[in-house]
C-alpha atoms as a PDB file:
ATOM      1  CA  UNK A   1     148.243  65.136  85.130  1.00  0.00           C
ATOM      2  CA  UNK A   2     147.072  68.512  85.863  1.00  0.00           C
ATOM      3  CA  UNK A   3     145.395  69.995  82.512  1.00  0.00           C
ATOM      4  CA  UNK A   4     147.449  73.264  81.633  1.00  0.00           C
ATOM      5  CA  UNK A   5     146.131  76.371  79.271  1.00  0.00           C
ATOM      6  CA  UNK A   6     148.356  77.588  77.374  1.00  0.00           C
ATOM      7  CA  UNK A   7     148.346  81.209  75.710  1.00  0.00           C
ATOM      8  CA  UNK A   8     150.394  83.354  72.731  1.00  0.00           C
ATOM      9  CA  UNK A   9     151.322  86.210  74.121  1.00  0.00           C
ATOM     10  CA  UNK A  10     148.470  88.047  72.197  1.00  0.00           C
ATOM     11  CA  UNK A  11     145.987  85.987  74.029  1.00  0.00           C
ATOM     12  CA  UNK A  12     147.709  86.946  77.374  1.00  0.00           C
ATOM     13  CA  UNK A  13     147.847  90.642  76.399  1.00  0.00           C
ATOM     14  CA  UNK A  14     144.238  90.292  76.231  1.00  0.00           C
ATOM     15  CA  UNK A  15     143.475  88.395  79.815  1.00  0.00           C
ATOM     16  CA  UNK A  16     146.010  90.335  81.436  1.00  0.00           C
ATOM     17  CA  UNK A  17     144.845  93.651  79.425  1.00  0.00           C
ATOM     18  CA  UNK A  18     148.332  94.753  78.627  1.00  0.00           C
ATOM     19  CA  UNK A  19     149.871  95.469  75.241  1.00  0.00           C
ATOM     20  CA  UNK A  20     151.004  92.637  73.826  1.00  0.00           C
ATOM     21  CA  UNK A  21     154.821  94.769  72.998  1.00  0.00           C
ATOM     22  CA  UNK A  22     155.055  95.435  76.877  1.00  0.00           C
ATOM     23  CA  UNK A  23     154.901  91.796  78.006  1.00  0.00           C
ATOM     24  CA  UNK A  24     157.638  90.762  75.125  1.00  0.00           C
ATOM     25  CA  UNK A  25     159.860  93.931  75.457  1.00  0.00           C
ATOM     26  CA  UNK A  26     159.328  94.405  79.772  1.00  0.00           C
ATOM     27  CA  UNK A  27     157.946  91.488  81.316  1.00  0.00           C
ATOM     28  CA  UNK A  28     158.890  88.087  79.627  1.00  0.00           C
ATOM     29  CA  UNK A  29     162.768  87.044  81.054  1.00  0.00           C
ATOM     30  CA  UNK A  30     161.771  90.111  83.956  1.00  0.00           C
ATOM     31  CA  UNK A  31     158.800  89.034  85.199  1.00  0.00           C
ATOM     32  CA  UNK A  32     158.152  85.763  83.741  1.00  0.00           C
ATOM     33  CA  UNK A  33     160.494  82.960  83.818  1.00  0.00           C
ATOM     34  CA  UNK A  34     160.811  80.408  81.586  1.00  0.00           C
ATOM     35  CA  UNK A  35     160.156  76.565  82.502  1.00  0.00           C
ATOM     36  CA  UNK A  36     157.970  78.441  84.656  1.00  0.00           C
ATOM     37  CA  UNK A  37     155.706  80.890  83.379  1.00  0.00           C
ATOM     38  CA  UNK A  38     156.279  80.783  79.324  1.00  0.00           C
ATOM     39  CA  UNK A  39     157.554  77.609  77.552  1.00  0.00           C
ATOM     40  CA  UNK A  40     159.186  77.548  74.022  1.00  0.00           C
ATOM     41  CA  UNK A  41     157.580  73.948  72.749  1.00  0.00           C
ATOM     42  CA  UNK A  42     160.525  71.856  70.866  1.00  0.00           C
ATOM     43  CA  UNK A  43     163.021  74.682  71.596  1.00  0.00           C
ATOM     44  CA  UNK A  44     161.642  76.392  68.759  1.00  0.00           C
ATOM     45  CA  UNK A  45     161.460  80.606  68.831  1.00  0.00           C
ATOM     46  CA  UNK A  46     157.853  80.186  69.342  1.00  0.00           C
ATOM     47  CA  UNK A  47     156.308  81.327  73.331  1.00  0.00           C
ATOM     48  CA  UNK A  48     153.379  80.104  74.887  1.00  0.00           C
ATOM     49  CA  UNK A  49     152.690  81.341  78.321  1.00  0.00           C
ATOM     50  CA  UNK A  50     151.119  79.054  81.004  1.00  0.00           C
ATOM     51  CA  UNK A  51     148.107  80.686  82.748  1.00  0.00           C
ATOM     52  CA  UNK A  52     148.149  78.940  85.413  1.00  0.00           C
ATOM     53  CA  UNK A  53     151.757  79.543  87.134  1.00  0.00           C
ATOM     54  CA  UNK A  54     151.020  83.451  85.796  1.00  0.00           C
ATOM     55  CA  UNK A  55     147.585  83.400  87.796  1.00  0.00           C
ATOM     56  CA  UNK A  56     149.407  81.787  91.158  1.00  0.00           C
ATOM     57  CA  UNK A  57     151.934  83.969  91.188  1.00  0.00           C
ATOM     58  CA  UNK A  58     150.006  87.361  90.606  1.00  0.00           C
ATOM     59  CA  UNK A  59     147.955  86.537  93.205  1.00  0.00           C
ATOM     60  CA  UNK A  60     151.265  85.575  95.733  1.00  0.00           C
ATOM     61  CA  UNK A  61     152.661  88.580  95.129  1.00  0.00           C
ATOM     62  CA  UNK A  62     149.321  90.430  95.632  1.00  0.00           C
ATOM     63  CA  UNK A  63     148.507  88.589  99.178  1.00  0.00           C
ATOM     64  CA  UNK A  64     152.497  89.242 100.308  1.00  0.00           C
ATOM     65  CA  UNK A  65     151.836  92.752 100.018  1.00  0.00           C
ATOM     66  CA  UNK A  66     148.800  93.354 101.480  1.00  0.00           C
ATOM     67  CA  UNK A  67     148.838  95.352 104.855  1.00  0.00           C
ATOM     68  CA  UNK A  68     147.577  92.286 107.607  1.00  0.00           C
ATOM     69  CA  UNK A  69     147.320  93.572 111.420  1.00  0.00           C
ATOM     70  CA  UNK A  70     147.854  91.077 113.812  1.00  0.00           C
ATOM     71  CA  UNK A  71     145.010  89.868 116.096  1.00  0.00           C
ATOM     72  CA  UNK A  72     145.302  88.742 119.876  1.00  0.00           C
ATOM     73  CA  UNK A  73     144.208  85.083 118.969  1.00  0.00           C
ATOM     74  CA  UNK A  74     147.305  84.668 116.619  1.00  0.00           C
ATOM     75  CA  UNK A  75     145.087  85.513 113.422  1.00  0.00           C
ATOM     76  CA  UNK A  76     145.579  88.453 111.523  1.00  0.00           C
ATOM     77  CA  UNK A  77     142.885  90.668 109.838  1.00  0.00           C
ATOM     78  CA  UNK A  78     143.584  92.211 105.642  1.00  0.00           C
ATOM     79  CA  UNK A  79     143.055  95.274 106.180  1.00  0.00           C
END
């Protein structure tokens, strides 16, 4: 089983570098999804973020956005 880390949303704030306030009040249920990106162990009020899905998918969106030109060979070049 793939080993998980998994973060209050203070600890995240930190990582991340955002406010703490701004991932509760604009990003979690936005952004983040839960089963997904946060979990709330034993259904309890509790939140604990999961790095890893957070990390994959901030990087997904990154690379989907970035400008590519195509290249003769079928390749494409970030530019």
């Amino acid at each position: 089983m793939e080993q998980l880390t998994y973060m209050t949303t203070e600890e995240l704030a930190e990582r991340l570098r955002y406010d703490a306030r701004y991932i509760r009040s604009a990003l979690k249920d936005a952004v983040f999804i839960e089963g997904v990106h946060y979990i709330r162990p034993f259904g309890r009020r509790r939140v604990l973020y999961i790095w890893e899905s957070i990390e994959r998918d901030m990087v997904k969106v990154s690379m989907e956005q970035k400008p590519t030109i195509p290249m003769a060979g079928g390749g494409v070049c970030y530019g």
